[in-house]
Protein backbone atom coordinates (compact mmCIF):
# COMPACT_ATOMS: atom_id res chain seq x y z
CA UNK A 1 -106.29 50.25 40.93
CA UNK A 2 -105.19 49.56 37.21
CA UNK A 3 -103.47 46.54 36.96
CA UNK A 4 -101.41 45.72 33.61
CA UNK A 5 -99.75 42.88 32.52
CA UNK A 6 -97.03 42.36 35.31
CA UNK A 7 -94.21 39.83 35.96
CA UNK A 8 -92.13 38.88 38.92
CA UNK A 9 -90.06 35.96 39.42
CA UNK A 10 -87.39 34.08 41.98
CA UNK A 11 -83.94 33.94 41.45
CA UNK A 12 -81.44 31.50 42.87
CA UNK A 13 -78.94 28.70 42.23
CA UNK A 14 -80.02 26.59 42.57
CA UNK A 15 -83.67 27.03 41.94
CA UNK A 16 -85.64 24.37 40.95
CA UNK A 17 -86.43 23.40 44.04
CA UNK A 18 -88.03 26.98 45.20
CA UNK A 19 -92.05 26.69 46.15
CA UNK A 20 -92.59 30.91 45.35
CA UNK A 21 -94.02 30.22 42.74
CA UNK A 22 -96.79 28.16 44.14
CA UNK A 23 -97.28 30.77 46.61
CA UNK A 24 -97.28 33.59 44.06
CA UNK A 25 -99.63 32.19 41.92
CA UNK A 26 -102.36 30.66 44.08
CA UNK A 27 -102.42 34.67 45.30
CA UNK A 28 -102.39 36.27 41.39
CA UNK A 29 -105.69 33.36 41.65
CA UNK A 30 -107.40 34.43 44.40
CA UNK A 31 -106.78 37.87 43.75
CA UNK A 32 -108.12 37.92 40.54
CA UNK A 33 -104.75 39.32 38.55
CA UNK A 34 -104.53 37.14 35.71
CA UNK A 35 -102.35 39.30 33.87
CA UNK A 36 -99.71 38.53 36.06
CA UNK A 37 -96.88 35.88 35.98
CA UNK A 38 -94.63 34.74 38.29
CA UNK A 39 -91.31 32.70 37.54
CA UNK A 40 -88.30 31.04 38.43
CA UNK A 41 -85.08 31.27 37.13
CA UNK A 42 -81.55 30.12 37.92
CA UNK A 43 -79.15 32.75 38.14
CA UNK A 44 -75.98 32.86 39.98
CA UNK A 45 -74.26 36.04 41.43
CA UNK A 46 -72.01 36.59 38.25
CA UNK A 47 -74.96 36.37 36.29
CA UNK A 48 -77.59 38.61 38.44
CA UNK A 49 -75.99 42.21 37.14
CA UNK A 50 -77.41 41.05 33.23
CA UNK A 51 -80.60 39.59 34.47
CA UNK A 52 -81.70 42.82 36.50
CA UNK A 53 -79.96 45.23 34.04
CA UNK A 54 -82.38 43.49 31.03
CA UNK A 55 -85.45 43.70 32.48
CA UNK A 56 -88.44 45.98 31.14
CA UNK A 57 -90.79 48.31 33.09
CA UNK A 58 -93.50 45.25 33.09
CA UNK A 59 -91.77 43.65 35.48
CA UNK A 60 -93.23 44.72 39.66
CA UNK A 61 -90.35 42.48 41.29
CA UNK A 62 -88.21 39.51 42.71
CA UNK A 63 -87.41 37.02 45.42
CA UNK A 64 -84.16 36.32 46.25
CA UNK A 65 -82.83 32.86 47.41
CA UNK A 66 -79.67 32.49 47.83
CA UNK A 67 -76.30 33.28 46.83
CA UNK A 68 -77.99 36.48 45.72
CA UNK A 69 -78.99 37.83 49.02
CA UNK A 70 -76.57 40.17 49.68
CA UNK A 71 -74.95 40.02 45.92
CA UNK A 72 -77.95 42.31 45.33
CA UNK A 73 -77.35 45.07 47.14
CA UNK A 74 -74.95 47.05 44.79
CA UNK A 75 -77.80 46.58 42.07
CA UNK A 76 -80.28 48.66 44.21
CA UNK A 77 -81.04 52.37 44.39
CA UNK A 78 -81.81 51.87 48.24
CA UNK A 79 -82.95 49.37 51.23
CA UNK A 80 -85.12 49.26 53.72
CA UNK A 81 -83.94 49.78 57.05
CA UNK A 82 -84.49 45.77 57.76
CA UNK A 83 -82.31 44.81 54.95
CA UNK A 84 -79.48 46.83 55.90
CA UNK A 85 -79.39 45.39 59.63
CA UNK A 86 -78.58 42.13 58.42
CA UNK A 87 -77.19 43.32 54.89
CA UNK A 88 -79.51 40.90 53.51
CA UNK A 89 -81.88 41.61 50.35
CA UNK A 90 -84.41 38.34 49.55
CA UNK A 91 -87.32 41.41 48.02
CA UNK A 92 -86.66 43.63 45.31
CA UNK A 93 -89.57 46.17 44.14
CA UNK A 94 -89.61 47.90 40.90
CA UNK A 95 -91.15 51.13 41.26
CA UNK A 96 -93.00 53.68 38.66
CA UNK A 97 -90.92 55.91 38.34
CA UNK A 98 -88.07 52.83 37.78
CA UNK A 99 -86.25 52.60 41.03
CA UNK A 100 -85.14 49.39 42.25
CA UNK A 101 -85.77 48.80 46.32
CA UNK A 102 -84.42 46.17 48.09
CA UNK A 103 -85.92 44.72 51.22
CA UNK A 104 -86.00 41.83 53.40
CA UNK A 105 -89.07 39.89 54.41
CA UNK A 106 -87.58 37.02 56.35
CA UNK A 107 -87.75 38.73 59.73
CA UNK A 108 -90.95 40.04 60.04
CA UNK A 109 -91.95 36.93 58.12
CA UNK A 110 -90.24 34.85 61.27
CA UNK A 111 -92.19 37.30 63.91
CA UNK A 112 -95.78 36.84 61.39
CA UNK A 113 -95.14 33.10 61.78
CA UNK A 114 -94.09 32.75 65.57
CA UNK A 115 -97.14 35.56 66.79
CA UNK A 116 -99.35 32.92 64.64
CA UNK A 117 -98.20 30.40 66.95
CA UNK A 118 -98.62 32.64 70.16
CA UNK A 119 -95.15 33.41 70.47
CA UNK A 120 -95.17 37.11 71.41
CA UNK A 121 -91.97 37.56 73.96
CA UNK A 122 -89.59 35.27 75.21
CA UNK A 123 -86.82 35.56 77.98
CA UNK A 124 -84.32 33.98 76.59
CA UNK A 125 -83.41 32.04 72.92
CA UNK A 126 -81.11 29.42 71.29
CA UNK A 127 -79.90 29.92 67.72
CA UNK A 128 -78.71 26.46 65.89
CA UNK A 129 -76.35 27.41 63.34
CA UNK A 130 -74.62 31.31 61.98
CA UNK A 131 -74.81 31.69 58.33
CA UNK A 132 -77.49 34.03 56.66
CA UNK A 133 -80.75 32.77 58.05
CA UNK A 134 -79.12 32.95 61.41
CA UNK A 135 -78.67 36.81 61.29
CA UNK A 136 -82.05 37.50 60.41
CA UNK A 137 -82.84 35.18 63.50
CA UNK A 138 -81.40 37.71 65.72
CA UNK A 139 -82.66 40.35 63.96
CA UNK A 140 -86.26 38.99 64.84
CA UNK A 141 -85.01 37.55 68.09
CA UNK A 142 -83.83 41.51 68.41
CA UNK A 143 -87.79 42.32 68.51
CA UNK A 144 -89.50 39.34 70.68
CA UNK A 145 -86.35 37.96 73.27
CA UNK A 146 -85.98 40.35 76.59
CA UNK A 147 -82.96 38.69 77.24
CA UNK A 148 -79.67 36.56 75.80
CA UNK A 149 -79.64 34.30 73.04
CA UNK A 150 -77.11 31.64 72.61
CA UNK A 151 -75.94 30.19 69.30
CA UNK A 152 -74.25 27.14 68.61
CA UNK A 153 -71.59 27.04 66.82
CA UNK A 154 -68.87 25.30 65.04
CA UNK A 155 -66.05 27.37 64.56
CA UNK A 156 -64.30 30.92 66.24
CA UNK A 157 -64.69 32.48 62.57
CA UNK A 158 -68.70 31.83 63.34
CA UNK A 159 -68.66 32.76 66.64
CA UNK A 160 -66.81 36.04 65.81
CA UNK A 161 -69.60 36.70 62.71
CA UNK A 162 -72.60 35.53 65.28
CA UNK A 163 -71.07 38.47 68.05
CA UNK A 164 -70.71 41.09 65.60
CA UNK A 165 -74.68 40.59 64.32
CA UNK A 166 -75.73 40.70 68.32
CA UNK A 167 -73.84 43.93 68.67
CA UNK A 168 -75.32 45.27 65.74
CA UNK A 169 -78.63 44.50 66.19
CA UNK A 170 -78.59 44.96 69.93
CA UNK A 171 -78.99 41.54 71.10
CA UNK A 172 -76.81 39.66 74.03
CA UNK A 173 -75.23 37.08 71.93
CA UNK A 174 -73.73 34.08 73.89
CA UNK A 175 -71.51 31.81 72.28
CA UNK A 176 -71.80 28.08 72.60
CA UNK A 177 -69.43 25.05 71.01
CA UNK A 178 -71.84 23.18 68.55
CA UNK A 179 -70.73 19.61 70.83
CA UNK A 180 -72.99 20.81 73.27
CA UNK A 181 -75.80 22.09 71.34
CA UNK A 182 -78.28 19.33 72.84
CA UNK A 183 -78.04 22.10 75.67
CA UNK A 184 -80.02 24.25 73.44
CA UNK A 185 -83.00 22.52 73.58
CA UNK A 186 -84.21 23.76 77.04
CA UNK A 187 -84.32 27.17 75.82
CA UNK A 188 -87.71 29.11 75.92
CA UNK A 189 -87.43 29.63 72.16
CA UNK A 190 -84.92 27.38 69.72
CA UNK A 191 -84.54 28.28 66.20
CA UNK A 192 -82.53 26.07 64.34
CA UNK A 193 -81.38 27.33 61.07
CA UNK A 194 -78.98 24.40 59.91
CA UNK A 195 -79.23 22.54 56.67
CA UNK A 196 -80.98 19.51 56.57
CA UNK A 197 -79.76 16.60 58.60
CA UNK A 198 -78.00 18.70 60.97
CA UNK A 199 -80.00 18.37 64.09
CA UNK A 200 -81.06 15.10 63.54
CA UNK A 201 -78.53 13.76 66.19
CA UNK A 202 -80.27 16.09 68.36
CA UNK A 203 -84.08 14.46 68.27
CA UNK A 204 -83.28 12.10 71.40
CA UNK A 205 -81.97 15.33 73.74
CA UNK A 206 -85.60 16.77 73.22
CA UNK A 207 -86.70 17.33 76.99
CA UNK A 208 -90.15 16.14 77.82
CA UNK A 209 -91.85 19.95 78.38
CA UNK A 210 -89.76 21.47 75.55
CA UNK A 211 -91.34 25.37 74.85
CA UNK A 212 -91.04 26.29 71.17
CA UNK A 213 -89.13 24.96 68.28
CA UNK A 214 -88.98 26.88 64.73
CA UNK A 215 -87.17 24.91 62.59
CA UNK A 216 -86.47 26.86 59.16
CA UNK A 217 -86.79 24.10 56.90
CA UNK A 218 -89.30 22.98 54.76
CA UNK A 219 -88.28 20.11 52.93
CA UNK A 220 -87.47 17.60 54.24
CA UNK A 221 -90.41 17.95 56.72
CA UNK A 222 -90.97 16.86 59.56
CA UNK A 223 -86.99 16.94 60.49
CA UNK A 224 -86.54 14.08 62.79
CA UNK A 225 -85.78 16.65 65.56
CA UNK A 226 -89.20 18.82 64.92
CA UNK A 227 -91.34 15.13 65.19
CA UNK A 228 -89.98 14.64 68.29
CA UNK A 229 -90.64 18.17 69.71
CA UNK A 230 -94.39 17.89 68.31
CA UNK A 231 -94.76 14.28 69.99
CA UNK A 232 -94.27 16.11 73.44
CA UNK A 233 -97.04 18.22 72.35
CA UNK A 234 -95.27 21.56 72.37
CA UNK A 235 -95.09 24.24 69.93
CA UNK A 236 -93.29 23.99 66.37
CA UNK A 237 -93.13 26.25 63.77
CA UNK A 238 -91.61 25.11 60.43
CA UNK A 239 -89.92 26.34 57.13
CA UNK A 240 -93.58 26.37 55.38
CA UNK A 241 -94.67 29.13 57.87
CA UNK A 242 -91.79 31.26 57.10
CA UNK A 243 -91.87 31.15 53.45
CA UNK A 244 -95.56 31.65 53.73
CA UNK A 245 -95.57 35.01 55.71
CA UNK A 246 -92.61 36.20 54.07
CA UNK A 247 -94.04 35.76 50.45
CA UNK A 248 -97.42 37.17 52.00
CA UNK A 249 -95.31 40.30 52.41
CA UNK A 250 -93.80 39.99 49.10
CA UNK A 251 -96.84 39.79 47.15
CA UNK A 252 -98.70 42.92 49.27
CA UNK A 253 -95.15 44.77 48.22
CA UNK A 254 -95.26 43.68 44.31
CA UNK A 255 -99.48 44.64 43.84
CA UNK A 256 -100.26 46.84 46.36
CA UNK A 257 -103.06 44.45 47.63
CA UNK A 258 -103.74 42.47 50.72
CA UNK A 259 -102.64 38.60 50.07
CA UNK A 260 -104.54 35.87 50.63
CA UNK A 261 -102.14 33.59 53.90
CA UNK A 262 -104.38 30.76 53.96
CA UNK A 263 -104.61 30.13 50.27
CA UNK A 264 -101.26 30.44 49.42
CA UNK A 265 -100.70 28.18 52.65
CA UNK A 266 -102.60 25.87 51.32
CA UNK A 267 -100.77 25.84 47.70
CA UNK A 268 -97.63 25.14 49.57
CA UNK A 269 -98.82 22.36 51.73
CA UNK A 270 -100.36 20.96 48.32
CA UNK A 271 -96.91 21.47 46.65
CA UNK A 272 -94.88 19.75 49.26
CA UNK A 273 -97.53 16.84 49.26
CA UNK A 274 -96.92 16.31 45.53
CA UNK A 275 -93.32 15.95 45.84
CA UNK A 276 -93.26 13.93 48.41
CA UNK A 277 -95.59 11.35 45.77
CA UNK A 278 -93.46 11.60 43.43
């Protein structure tokens, strides 16, 4: 394979906070492409039409954080089939012959990461939370759970969005008021995809033979309610996992060659230690 001098980046807003490029790079290491970059750059959705519009052939593709998940789309000369369940873009690959394809790696990143942890099936789920990450919750919930998931949630306009993604996707969604969400935490599977803080109040509800927690954040990390799950001794999966196997996917996308999990594992755990120094 002939590899040329290639750039890909993330794009967000904000950014700065992003660890893809730790990932990216400690995989460009290991995989020996040193002619290729990988950057971050803040751009906002009013800005995202110039940035992709200006960009030359030497560029293989981007991340997307948000608010330019679904902002994307229009952009695109087509998306996968996974991206247009959830109408959420966070990949875009720029092919040879100069298309643009959009795709999301956030849901079979969340399967990668729970089948890591020996989560294949589950009968049942709880979802903490309905924005973006929430839909591509069901959407991987729509591949491992046999049965209903419930999310909690904090208003009717959520509820309403949270029901239309379970019909779409094929899922039995069950709606549940966010006051009782320490109800949640006897479910065979909880993903809680709230921002930071959020389920804090939650930590004392933990039951003492909890099954599986994947909590979608990375930083701050441990949240106080994933320390308590892991001092029962049962399973957690974190935000680190699911950035890993999604950029894994990424990076196989954007060169075409197998990437390297546990080094680019190991660059984020690195990463977050450093920051949390500092």
């Amino acid at each position: 394979m002939s590899i040329t001098r290639r750039r890909a980046a993330v794009l967000g807003s904000p950014i700065a906070h992003s660890l893809s490029p730790d990932l990216h790079r400690a995989a460009y290491a290991e995989l020996g492409l040193q002619d290729w970059s990988y950057e971050r750059f803040d751009v906002d959705e009013a800005a995202l039409p110039g940035f992709v519009e200006g960009l030359d052939p030497s560029w293989a593709g981007l991340s997307l954080t948000m608010p330019l998940k679904r902002a994307v789309i229009p952009l695109l000369d087509g998306i996968s089939d996974t991206a247009a369940s959830v109408e959420t873009v966070n990949t875009v690959v720029f092919t040879e012959d100069g298309r643009r394809l959009g795709d999301n790696t956030d849901i079979p990143g969340m399967i990668a990461a729970l089948h890591e942890r020996g989560v294949e099936k589950v009968e049942s789920a709880a979802v903490l939370g309905a924005g973006a990450t929430a839909s591509s919750a069901l959407a991987a919930l729509a591949e491992i759970c046999t049965g209903p998931v419930t999310a909690y949630v904090r208003s009717a306009a959520r509820a309403d969005e949270m029901r239309g993604w379970g019909e779409r996707l094929g899922v039995e969604v069950r709606i549940a008021d966010w006051a009782t969400a320490g109800e949640a935490l006897h479910a065979p599977l909880v993903i809680a995809t709230t921002p930071a803080g959020t389920t804090d109040a939650l930590a004392g509800s933990v039951p003492a033979a909890p099954g599986t927690l994947f909590d979608v954040l990375y930083e701050p990390w441990p949240t106080a309610l994933a320390s308590r799950w892991a001092a029962t001794g049962a399973g957690v999966v974190g935000g680190l996992d699911l950035l890993v196997h999604q950029a894994v996917l990424q990076v196989e996308q954007m060169t075409g060659l197998d990437a390297p999990l546990a080094v680019m594992r190991a660059a984020g755990e690195q990463a977050l230690a450093t920051r949390e120094r500092q």
